[in-house]
C-alpha atoms as a PDB file:
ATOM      1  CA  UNK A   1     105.504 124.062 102.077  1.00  0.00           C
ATOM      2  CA  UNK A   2     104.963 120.285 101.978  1.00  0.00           C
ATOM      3  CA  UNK A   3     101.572 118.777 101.941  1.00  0.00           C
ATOM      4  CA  UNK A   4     100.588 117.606 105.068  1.00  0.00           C
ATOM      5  CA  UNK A   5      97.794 114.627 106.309  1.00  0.00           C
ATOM      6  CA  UNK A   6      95.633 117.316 108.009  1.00  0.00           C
ATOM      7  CA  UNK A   7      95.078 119.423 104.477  1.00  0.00           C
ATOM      8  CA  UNK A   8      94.235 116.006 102.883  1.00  0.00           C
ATOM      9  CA  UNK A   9      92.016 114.693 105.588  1.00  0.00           C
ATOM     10  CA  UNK A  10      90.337 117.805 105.540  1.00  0.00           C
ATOM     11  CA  UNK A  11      89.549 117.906 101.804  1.00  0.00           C
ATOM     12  CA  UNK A  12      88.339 114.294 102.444  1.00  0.00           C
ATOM     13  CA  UNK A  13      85.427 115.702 104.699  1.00  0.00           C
ATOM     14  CA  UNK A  14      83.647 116.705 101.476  1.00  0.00           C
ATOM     15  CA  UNK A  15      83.155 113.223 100.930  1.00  0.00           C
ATOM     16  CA  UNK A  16      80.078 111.094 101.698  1.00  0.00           C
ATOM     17  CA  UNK A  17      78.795 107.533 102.540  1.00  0.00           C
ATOM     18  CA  UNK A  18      75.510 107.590 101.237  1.00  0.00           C
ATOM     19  CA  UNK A  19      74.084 105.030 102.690  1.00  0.00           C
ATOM     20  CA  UNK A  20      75.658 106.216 106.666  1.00  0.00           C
ATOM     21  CA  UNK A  21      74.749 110.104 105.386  1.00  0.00           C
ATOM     22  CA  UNK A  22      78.058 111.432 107.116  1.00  0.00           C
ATOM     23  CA  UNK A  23      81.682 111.998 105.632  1.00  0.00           C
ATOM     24  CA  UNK A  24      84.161 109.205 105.119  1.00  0.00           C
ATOM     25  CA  UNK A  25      86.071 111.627 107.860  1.00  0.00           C
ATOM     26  CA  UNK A  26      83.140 111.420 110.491  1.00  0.00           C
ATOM     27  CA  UNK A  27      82.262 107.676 110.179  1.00  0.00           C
ATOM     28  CA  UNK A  28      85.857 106.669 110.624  1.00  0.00           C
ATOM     29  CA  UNK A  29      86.087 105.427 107.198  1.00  0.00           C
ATOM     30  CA  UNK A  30      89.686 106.574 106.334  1.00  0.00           C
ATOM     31  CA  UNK A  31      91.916 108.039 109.085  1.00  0.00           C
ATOM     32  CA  UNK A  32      95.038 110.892 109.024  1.00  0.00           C
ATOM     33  CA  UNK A  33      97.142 108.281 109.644  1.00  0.00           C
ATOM     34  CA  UNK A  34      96.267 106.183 106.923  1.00  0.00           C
ATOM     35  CA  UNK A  35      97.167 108.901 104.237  1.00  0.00           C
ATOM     36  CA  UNK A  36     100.383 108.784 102.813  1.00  0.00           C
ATOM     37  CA  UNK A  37     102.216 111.455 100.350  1.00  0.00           C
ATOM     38  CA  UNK A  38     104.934 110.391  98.113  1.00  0.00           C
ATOM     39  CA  UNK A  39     106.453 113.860  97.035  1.00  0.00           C
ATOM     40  CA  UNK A  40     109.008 112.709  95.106  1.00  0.00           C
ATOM     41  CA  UNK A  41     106.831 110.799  93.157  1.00  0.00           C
ATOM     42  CA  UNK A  42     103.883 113.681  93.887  1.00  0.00           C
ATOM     43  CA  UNK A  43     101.622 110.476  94.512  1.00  0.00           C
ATOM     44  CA  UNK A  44      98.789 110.993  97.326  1.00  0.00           C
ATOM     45  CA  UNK A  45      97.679 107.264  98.645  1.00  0.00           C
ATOM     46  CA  UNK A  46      94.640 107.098 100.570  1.00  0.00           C
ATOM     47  CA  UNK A  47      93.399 104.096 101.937  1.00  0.00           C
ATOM     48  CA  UNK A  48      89.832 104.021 103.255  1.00  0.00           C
ATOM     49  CA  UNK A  49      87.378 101.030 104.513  1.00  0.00           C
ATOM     50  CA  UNK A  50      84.022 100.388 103.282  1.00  0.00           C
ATOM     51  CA  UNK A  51      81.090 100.019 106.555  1.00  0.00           C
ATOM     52  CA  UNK A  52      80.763  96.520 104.866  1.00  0.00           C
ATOM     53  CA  UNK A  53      83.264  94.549 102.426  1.00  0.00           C
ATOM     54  CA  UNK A  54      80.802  94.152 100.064  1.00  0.00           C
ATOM     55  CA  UNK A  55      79.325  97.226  99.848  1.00  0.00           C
ATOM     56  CA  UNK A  56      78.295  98.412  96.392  1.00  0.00           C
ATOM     57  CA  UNK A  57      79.535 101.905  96.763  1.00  0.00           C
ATOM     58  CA  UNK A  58      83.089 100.858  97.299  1.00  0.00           C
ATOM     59  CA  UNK A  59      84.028 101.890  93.529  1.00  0.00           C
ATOM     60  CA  UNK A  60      81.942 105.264  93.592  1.00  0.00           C
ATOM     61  CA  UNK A  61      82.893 106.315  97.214  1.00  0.00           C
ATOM     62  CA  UNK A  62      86.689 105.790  95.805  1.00  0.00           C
ATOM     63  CA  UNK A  63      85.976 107.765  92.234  1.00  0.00           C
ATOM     64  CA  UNK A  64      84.946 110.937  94.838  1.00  0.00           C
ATOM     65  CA  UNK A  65      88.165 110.685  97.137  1.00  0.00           C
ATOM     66  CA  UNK A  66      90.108 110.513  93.928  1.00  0.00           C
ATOM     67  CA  UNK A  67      88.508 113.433  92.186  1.00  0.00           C
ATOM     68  CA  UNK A  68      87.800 115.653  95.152  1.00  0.00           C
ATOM     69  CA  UNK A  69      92.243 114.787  96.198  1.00  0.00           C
ATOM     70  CA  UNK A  70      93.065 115.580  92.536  1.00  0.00           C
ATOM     71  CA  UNK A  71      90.835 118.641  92.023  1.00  0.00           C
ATOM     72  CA  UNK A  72      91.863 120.586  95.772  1.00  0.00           C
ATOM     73  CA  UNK A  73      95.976 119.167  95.111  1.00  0.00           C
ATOM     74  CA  UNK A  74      96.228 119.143  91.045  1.00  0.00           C
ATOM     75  CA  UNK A  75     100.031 118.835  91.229  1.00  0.00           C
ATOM     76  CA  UNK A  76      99.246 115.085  92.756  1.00  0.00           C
ATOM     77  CA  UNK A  77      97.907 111.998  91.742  1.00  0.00           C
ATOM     78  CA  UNK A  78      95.789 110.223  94.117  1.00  0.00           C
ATOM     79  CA  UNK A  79      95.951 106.496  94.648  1.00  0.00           C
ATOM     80  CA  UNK A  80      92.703 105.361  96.767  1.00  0.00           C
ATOM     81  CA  UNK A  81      92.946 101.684  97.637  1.00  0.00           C
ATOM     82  CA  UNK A  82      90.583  99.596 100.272  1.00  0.00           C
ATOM     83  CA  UNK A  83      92.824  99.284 103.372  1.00  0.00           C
ATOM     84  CA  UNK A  84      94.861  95.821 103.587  1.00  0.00           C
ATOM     85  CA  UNK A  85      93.433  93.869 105.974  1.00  0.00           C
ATOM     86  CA  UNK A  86      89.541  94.983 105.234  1.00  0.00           C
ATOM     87  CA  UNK A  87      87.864  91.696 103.702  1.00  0.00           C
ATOM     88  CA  UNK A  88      88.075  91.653  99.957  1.00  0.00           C
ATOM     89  CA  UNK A  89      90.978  94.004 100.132  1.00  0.00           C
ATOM     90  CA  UNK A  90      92.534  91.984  97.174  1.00  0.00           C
ATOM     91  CA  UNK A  91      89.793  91.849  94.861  1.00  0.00           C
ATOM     92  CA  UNK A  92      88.521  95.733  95.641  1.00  0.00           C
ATOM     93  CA  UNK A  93      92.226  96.893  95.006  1.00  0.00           C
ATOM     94  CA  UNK A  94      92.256  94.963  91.363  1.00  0.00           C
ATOM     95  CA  UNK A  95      89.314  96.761  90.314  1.00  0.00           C
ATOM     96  CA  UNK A  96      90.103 100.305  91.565  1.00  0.00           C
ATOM     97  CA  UNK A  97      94.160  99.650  90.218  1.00  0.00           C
ATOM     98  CA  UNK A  98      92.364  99.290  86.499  1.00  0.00           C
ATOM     99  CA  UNK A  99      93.511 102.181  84.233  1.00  0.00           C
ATOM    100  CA  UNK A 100      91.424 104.792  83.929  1.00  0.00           C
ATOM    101  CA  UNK A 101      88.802 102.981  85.714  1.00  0.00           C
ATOM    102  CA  UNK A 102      87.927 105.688  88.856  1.00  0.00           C
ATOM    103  CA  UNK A 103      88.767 108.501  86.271  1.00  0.00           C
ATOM    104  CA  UNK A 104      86.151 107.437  83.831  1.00  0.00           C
ATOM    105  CA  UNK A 105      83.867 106.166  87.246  1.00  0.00           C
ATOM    106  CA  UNK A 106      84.573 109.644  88.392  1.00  0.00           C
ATOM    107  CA  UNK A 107      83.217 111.775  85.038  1.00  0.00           C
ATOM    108  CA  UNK A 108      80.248 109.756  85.128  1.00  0.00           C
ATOM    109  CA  UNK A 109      79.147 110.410  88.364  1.00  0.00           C
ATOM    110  CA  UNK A 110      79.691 113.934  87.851  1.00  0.00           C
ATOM    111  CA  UNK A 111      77.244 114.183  85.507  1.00  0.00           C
ATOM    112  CA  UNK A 112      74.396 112.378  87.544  1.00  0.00           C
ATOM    113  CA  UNK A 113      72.146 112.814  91.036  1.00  0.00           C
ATOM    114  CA  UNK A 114      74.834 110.533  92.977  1.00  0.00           C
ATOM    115  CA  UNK A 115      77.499 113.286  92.625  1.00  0.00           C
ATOM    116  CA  UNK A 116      75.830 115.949  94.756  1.00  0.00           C
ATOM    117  CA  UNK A 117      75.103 112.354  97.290  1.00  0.00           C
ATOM    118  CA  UNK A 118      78.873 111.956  97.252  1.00  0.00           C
ATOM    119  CA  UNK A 119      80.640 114.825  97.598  1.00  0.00           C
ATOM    120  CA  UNK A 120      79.235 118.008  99.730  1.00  0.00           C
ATOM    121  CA  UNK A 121      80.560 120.597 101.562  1.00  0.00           C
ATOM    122  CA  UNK A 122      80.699 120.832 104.732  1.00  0.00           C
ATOM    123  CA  UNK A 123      77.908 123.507 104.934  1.00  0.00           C
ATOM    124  CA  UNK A 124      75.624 121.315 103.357  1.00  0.00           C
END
């Protein structure tokens, strides 16, 4: 059975502005339609827009989508880029397109306060 949007979007729920204390989902920060599956490649893209283009939680609000897509869909990659258009699009996308950069972003944040901030359930 193919992945599908809906199971993605979802997963995303588990994911939290901090500063707007609601899910990426809720606030309208990355939409079903956005999300794009590459199952040849087994590539999961997920663009998403920050409240503000210069908001200082872009990079750890993108480590969480990445590690909450990977963990729930391990046979996938996920690529999480700030949707074209969104002001500093460009310069956001270099950063987050850095090898290993939301990986390593990811592991730290795990290991902090800011995790449990990030990434809740839905219970929570």
């Amino acid at each position: 059975m193919p992945l599908t949007r809906e199971k993605i979007f979802e997963v995303l729920s588990s994911v939290y502005d901090p500063e707007l204390r609601r899910s990426i989902t809720d606030a309208g920060l990355v939409k079903k339609g956005w999300i794009n599956v590459n199952e040849g490649e087994k590539v999961i893209y997920v663009p998403w827009m920050p409240t503000v283009p210069g908001c200082p939680m872009v990079p750890h609000i993108s480590a969480a989508i990445k590690a909450v897509v990977e963990e729930n869909f391990p046979r996938y990659s996920a690529k999480v880029r700030i949707r074209e258009g969104t002001p500093y699009a460009g310069r956001w996308n270099e950063k987050l397109n850095e090898e290993g950069y939301l990986q390593k972003l990811s592991e730290r944040l795990k290991d902090g306060k800011m995790w449990k901030v990030l990434v809740q359930s839905k219970e929570a």
